[in-house]
C-alpha atoms as a PDB file:
ATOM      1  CA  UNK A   1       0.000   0.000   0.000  1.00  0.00           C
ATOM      2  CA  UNK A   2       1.495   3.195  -1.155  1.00  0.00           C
ATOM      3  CA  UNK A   3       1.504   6.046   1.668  1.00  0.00           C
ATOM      4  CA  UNK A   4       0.765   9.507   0.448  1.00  0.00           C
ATOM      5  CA  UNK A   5       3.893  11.957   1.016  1.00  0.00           C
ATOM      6  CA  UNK A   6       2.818  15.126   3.070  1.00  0.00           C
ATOM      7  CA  UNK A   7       3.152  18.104   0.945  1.00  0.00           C
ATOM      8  CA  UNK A   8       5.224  21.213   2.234  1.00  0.00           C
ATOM      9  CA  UNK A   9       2.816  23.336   0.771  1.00  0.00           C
ATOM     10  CA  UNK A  10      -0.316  22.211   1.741  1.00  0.00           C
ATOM     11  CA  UNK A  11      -1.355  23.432   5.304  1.00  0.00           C
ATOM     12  CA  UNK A  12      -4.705  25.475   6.333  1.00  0.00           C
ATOM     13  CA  UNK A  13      -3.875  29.075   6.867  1.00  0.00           C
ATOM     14  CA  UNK A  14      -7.715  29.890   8.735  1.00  0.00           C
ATOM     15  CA  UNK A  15     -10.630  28.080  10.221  1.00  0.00           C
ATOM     16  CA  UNK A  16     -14.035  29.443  10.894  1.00  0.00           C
ATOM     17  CA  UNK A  17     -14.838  27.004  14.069  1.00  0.00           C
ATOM     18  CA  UNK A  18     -17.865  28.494  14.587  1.00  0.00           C
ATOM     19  CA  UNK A  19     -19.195  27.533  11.463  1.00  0.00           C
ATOM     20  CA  UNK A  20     -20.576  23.954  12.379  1.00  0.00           C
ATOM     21  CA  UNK A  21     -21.977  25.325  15.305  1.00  0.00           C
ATOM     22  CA  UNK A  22     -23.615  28.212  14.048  1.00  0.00           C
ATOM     23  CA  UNK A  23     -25.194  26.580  10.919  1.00  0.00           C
ATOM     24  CA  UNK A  24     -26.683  23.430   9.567  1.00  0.00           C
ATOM     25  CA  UNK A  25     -24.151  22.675   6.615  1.00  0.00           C
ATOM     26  CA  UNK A  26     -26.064  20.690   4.215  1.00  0.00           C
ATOM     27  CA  UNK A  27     -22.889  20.389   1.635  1.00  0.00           C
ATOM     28  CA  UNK A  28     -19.649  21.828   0.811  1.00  0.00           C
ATOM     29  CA  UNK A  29     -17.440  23.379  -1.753  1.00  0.00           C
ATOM     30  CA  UNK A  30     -13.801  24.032  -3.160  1.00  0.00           C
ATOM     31  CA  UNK A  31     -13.185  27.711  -4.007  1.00  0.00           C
ATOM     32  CA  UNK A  32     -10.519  29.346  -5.690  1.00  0.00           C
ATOM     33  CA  UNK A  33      -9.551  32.899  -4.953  1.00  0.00           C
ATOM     34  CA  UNK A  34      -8.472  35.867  -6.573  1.00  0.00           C
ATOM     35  CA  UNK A  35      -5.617  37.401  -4.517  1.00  0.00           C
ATOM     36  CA  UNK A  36      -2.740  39.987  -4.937  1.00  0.00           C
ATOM     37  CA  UNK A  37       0.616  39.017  -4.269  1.00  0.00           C
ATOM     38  CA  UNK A  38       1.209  40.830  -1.068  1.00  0.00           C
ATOM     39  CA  UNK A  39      -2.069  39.112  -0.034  1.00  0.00           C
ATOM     40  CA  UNK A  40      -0.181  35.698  -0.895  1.00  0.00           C
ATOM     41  CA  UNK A  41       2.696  36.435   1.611  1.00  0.00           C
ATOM     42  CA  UNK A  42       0.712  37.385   3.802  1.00  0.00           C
ATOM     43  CA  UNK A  43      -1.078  34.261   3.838  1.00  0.00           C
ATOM     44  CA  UNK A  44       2.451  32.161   3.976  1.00  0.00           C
ATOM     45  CA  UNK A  45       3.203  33.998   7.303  1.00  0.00           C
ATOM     46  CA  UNK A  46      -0.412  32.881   8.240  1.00  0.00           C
ATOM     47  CA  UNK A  47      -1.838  36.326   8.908  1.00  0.00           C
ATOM     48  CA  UNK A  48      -5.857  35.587   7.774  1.00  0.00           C
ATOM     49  CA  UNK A  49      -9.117  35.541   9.425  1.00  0.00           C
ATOM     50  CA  UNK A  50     -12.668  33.751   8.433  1.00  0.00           C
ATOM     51  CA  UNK A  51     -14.315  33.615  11.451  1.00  0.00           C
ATOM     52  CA  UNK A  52     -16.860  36.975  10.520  1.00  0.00           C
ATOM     53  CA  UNK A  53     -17.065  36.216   6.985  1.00  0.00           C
ATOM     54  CA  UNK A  54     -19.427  35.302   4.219  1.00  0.00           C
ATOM     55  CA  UNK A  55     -19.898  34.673   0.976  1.00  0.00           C
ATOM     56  CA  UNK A  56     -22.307  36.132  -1.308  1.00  0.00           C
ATOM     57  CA  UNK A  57     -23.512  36.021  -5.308  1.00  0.00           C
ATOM     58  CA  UNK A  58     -23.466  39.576  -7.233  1.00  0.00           C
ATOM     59  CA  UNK A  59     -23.764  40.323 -10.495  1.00  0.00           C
ATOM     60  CA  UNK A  60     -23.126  36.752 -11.855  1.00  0.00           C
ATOM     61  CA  UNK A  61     -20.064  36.577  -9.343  1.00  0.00           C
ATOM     62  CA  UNK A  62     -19.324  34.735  -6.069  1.00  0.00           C
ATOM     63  CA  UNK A  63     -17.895  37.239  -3.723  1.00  0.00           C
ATOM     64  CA  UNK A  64     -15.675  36.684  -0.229  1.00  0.00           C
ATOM     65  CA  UNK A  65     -17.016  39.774   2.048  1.00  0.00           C
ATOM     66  CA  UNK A  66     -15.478  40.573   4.913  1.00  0.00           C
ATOM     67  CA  UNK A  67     -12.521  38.464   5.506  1.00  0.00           C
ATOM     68  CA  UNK A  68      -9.303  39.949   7.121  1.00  0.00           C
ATOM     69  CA  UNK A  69      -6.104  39.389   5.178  1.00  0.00           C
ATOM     70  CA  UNK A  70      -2.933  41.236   7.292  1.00  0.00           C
ATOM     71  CA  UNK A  71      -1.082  43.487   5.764  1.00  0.00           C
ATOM     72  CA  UNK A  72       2.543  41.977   4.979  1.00  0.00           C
ATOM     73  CA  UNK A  73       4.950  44.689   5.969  1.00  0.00           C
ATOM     74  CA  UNK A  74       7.510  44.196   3.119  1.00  0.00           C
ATOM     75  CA  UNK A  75       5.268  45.626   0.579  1.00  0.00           C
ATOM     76  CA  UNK A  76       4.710  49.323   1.961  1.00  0.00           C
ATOM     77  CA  UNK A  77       4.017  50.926  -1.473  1.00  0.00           C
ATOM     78  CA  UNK A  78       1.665  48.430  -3.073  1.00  0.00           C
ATOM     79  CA  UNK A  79      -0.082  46.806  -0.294  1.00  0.00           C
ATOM     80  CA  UNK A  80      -3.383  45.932  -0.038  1.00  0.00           C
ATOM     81  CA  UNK A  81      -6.296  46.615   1.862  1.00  0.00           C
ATOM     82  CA  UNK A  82      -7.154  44.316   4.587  1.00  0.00           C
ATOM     83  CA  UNK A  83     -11.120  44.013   4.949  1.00  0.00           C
ATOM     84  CA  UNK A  84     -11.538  43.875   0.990  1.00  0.00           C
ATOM     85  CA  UNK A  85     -14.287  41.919  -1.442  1.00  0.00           C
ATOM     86  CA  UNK A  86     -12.236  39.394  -2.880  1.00  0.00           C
ATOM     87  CA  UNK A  87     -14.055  36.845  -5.450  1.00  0.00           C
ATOM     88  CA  UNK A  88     -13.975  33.576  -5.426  1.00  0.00           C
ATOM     89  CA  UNK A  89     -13.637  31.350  -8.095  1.00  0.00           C
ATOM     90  CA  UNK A  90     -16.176  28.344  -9.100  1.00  0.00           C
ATOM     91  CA  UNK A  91     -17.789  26.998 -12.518  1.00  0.00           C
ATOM     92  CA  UNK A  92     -21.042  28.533 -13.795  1.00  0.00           C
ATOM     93  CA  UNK A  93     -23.084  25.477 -12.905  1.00  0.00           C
ATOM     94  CA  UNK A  94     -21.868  25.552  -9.371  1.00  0.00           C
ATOM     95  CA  UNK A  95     -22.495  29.094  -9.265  1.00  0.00           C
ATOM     96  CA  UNK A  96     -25.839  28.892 -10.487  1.00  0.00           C
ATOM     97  CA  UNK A  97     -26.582  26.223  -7.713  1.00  0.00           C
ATOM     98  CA  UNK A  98     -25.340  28.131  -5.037  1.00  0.00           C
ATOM     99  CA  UNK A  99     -27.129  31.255  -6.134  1.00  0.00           C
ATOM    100  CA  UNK A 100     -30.582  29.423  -6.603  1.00  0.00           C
ATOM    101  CA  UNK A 101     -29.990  28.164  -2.735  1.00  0.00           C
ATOM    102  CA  UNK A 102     -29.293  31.574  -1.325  1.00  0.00           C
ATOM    103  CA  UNK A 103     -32.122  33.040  -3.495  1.00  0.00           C
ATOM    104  CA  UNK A 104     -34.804  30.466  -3.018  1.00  0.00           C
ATOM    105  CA  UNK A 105     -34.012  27.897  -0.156  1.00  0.00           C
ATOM    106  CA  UNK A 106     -32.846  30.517   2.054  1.00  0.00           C
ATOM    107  CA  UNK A 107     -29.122  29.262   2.407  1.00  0.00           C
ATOM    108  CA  UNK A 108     -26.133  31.135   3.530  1.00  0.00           C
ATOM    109  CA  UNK A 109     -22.548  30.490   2.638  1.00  0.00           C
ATOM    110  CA  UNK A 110     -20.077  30.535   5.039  1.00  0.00           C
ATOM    111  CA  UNK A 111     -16.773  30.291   4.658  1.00  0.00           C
ATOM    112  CA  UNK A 112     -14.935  27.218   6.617  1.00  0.00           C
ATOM    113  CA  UNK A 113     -11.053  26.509   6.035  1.00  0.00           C
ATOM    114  CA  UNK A 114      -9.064  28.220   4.070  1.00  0.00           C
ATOM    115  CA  UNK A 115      -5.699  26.346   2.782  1.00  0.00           C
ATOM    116  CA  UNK A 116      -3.408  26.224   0.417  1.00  0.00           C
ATOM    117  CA  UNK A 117      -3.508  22.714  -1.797  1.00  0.00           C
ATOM    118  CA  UNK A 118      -0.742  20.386  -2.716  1.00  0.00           C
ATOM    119  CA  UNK A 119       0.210  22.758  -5.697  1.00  0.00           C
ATOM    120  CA  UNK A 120       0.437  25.466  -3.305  1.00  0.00           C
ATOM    121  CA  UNK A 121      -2.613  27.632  -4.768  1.00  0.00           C
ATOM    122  CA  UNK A 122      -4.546  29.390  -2.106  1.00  0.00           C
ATOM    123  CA  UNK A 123      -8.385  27.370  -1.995  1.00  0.00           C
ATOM    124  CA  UNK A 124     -11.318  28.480  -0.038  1.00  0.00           C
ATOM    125  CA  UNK A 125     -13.793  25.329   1.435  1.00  0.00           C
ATOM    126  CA  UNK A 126     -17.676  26.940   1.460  1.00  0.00           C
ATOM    127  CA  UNK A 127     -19.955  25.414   3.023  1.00  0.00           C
ATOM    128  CA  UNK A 128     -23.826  26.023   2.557  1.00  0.00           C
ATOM    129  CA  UNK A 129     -25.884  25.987   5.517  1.00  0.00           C
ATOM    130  CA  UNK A 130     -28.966  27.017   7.139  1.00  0.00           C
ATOM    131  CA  UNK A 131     -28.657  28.997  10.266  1.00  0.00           C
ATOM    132  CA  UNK A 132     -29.429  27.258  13.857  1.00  0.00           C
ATOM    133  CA  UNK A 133     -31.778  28.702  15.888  1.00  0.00           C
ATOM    134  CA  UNK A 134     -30.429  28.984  19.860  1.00  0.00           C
ATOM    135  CA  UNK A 135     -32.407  25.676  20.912  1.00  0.00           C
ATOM    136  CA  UNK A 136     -30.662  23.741  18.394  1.00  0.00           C
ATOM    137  CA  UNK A 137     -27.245  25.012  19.419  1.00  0.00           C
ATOM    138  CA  UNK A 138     -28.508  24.145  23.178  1.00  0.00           C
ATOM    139  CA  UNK A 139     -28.877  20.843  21.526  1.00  0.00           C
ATOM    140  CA  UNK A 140     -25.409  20.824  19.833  1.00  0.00           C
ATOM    141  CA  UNK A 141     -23.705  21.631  23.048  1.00  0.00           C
ATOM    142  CA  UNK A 142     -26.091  19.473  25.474  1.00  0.00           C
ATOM    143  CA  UNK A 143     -24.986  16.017  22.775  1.00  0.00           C
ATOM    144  CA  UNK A 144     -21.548  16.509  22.528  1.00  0.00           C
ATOM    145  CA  UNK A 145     -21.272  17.092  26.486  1.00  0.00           C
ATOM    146  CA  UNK A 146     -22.830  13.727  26.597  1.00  0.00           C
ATOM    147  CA  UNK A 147     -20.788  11.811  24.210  1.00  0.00           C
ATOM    148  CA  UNK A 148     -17.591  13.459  25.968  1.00  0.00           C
ATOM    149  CA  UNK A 149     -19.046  12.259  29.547  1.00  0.00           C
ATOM    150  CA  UNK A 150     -19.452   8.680  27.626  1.00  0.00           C
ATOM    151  CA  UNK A 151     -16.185   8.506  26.723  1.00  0.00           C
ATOM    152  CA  UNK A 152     -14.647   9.051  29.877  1.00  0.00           C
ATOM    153  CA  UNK A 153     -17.082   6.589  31.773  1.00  0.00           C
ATOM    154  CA  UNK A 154     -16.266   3.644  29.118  1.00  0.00           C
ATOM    155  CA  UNK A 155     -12.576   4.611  29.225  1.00  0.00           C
ATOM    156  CA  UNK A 156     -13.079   4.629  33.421  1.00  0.00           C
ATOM    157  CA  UNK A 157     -14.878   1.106  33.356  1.00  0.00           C
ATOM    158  CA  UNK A 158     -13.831  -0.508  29.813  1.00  0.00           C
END
């Protein structure tokens, strides 16, 4: 059985954790993104945050809103800004399918990891979810309490 070599240049640079928790998500997606090269470095160092971001369709376009991308010192004169819309990359059928589930079924993308891939190319994972209400996050909370008290009392006994 051949093992699969870990790639130097594949590692997660942000994760929205709250994502699961907040929403329902029903399925997922790989995104590309459109990025200047400061915005690149940046990202090497690891200077990004998800966590308040969404996505959105506009004007036939998927667009990242929101996400924080640190300014990389080295590149004074032609920086970029740090809160700016970036878009996203993604076939028309899948954008078409994503825009018919915000429009019609209510949906919201949200934005989950973002990594760079084996080729080193910056990707975006979307997820499309439904919002949960406070009783179901009570519920979220309440069942994996239990499973983690399970654990320990099969490890204590087992």
């Amino acid at each position: 059985m051949a093992q699969k070599k870990h790639d130097p240049n594949s590692k997660v640079i942000a994760e929205n954790r709250r994502a699961r928790f907040d929403y329902f998500i029903e399925n997922d997606l790989e995104c590309g993104i459109v990025l200047y090269g400061s915005e690149v470095k940046s990202l090497r160092q690891g200077g990004a945050n998800i966590a308040e971001s969404y996505a959105t369709v506009e004007n036939g376009e998927l667009w990242l809103i929101n996400s924080a991308i640190a300014p990389y010192l080295q590149a004074k004169t032609w920086g970029h800004e740090e809160r700016r819309k970036r878009k996203l990359l993604v076939s028309r059928k899948e954008l078409s399918r994503l825009w018919a589930a915000t429009a019609k079924d209510g949906m919201t993308l949200v934005p989950m990891v973002m990594y760079f891939n084996d080729k080193g190319r910056v990707k975006i994972k979307i997820g499309v979810g439904k919002g949960k209400k406070l009783t179901d996050k009570r519920e979220t909370s309440a069942k994996r309490d239990w499973d983690r008290q399970k654990r320990r009392l099969l490890k204590e006994h087992g």
